[in-house]
N, C-alpha and C. Protein backbone atom coordinates (compact mmCIF):
# COMPACT_ATOMS: atom_id res chain seq x y z
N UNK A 1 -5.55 17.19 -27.97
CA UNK A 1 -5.02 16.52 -26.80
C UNK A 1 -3.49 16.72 -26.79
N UNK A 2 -2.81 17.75 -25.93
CA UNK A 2 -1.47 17.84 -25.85
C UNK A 2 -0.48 16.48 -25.28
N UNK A 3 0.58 16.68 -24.97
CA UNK A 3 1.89 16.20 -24.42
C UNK A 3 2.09 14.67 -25.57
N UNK A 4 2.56 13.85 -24.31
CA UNK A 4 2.56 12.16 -25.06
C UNK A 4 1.42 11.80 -25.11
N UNK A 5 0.50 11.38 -24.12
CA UNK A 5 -0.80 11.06 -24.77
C UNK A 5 -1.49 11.28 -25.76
N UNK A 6 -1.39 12.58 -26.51
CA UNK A 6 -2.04 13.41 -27.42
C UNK A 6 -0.60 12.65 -29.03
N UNK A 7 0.48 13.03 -28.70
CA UNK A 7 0.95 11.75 -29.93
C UNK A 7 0.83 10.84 -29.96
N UNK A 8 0.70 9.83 -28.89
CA UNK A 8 0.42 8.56 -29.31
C UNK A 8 -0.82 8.24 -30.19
N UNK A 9 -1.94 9.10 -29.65
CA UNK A 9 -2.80 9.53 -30.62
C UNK A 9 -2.71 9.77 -31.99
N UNK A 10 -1.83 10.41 -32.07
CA UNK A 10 -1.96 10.74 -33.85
C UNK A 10 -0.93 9.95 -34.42
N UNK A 11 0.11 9.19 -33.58
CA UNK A 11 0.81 8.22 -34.35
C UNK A 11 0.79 6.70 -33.89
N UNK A 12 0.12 6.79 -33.16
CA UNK A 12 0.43 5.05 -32.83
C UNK A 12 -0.28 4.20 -34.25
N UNK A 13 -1.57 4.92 -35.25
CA UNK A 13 -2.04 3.87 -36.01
C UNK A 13 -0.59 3.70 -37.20
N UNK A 14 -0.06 4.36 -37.22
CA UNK A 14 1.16 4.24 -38.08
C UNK A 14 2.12 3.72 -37.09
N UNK A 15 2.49 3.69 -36.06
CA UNK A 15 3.78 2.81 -35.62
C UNK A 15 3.15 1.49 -34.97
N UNK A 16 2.33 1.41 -34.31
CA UNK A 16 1.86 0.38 -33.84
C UNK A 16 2.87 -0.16 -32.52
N UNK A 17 3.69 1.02 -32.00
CA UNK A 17 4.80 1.03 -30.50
C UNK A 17 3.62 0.17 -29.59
N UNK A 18 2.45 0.51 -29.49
CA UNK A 18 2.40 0.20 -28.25
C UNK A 18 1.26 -0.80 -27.67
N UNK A 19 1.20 -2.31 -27.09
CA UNK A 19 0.27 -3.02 -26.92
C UNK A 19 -0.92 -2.30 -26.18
N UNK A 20 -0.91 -2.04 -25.10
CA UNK A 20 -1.68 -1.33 -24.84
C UNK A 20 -1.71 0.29 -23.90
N UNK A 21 -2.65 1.13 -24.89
CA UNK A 21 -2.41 2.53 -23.97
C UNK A 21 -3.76 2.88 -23.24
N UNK A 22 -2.96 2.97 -21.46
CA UNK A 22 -4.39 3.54 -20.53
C UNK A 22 -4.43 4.93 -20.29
N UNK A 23 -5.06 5.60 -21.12
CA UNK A 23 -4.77 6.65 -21.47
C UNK A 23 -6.09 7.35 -19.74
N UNK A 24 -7.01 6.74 -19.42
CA UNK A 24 -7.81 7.45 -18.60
C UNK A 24 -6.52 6.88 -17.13
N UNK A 25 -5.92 6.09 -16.68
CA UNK A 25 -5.43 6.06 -16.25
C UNK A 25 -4.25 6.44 -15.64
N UNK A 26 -3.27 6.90 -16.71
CA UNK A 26 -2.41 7.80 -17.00
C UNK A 26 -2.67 9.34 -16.23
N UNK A 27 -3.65 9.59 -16.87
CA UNK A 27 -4.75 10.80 -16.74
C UNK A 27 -4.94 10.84 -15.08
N UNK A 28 -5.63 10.44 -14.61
CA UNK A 28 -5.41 10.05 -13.17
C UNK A 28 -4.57 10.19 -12.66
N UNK A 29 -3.26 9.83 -12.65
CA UNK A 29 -1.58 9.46 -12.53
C UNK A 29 -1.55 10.96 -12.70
N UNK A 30 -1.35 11.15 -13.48
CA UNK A 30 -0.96 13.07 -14.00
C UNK A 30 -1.61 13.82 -12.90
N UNK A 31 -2.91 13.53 -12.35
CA UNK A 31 -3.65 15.00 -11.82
C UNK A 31 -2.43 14.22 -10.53
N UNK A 32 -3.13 13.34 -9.61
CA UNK A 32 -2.18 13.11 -8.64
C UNK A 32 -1.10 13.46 -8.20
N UNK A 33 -0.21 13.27 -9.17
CA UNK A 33 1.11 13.73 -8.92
C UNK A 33 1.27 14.91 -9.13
N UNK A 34 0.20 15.75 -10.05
CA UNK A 34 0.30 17.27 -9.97
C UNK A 34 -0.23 17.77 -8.55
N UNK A 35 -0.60 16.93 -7.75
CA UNK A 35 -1.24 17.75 -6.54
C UNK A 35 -0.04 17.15 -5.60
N UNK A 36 0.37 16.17 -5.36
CA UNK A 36 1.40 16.21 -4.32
C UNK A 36 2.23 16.63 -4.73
N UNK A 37 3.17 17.11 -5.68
CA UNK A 37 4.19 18.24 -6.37
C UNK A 37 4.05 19.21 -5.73
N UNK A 38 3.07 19.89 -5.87
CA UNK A 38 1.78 21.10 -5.39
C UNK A 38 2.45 20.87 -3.73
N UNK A 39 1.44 20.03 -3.51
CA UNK A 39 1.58 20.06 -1.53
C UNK A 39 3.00 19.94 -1.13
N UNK A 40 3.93 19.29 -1.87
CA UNK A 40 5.16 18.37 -1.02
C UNK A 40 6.59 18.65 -1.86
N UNK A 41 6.52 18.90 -2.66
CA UNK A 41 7.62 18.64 -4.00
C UNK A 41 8.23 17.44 -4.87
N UNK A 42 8.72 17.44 -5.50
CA UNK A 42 9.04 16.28 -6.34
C UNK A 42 9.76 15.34 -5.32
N UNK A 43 9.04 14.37 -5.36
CA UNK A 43 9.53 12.63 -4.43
C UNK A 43 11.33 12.32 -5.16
N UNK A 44 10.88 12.14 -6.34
CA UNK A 44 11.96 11.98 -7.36
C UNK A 44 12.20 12.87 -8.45
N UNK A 45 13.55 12.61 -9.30
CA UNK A 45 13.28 13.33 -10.50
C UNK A 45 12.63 13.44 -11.59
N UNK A 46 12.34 11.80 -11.28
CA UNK A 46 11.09 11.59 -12.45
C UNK A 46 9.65 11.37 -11.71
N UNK A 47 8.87 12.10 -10.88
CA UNK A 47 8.03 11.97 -9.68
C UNK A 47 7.06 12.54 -10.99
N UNK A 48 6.07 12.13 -11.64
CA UNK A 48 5.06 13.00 -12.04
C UNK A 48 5.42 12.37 -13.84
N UNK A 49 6.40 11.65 -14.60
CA UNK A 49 6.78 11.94 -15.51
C UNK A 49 6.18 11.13 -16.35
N UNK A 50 5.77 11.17 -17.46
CA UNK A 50 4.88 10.25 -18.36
C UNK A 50 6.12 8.57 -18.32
N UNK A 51 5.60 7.39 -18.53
CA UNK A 51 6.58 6.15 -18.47
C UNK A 51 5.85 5.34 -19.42
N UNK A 52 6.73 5.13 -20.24
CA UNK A 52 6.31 4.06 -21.54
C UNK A 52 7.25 2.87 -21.79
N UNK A 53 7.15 1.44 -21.90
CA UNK A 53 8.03 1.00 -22.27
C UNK A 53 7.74 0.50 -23.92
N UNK A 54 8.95 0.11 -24.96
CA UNK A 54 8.43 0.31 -26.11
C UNK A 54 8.10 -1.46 -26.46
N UNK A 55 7.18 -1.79 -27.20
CA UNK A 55 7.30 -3.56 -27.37
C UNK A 55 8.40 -3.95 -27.41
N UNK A 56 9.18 -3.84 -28.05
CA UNK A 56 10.78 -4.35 -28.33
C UNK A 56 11.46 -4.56 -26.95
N UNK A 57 11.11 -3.97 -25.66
CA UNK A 57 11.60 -4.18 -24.60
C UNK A 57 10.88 -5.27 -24.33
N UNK A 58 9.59 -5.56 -24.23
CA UNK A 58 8.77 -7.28 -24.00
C UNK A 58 9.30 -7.94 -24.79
N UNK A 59 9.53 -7.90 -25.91
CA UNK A 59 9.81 -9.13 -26.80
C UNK A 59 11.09 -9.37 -27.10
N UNK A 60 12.03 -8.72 -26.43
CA UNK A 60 13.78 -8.26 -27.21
C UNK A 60 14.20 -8.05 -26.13
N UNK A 61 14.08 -8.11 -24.64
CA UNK A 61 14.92 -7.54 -23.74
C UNK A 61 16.47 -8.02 -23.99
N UNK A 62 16.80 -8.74 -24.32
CA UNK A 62 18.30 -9.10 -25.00
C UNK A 62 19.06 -7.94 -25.48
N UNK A 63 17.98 -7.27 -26.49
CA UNK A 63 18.63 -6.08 -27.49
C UNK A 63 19.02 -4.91 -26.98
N UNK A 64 18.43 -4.74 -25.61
CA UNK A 64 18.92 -3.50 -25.01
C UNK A 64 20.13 -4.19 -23.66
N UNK A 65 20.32 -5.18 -23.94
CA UNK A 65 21.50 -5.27 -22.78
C UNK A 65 20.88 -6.47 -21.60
N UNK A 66 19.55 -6.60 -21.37
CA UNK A 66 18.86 -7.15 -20.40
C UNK A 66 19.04 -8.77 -20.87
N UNK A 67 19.14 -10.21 -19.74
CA UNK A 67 19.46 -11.21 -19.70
C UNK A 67 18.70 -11.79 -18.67
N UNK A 68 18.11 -13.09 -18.85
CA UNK A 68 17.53 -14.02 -17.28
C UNK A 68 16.52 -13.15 -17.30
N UNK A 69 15.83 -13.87 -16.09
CA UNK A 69 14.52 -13.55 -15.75
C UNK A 69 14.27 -12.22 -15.07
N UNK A 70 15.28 -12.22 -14.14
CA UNK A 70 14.87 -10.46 -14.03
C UNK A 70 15.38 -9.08 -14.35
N UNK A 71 15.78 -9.44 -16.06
CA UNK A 71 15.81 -8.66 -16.81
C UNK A 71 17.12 -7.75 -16.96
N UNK A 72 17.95 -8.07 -15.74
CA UNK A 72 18.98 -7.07 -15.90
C UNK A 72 19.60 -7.34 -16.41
N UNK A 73 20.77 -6.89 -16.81
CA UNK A 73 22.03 -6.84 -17.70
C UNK A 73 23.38 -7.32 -17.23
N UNK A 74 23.53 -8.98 -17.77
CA UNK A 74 24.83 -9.48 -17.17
C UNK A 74 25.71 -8.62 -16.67
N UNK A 75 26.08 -8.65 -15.42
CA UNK A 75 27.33 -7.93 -15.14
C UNK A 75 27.44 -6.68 -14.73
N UNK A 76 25.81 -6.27 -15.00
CA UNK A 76 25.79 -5.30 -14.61
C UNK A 76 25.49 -4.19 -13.10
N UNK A 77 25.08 -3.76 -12.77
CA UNK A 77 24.80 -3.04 -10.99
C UNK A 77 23.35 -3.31 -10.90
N UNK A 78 23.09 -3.53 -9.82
CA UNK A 78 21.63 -3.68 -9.43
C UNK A 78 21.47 -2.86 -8.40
């Protein structure tokens, strides 16, 4: 099993990154966006791109800068 899906595979039982992976879903997500790419071109730059967030962002949003309830970063641009 190539790309990210295919490592999370062979490493998640040793890191334990991630609560849960929808890996048939994902899968889905991938063909999709490979076909409107196909028909239309990239929406965005990241239009098609695998998206993970790591636990430490659920349980720590503090540690990366993020504050309050919707998560952004005092002071920062919205």
């Amino acid at each position: 099993m190539p790309g990210p899906l295919g490592r999370i595979a062979t490493m998640e039982e040793d890191l334990n990154a991630y609560v849960t992976v929808v890996a048939e879903s994902a899968r889905r997500a991938a063909a999709r966006a490979e076909r409107e790419i196909a028909a239309a071109g990239h929406r965005s730059p990241l239009h098609g791109q695998p998206q993970s967030a790591p636990i430490s962002w659920m349980y720590a949003p503090e540690a990366f800068g993020a504050s309050g309830e919707d998560g952004f970063a005092s002071g920062g641009r919205r």
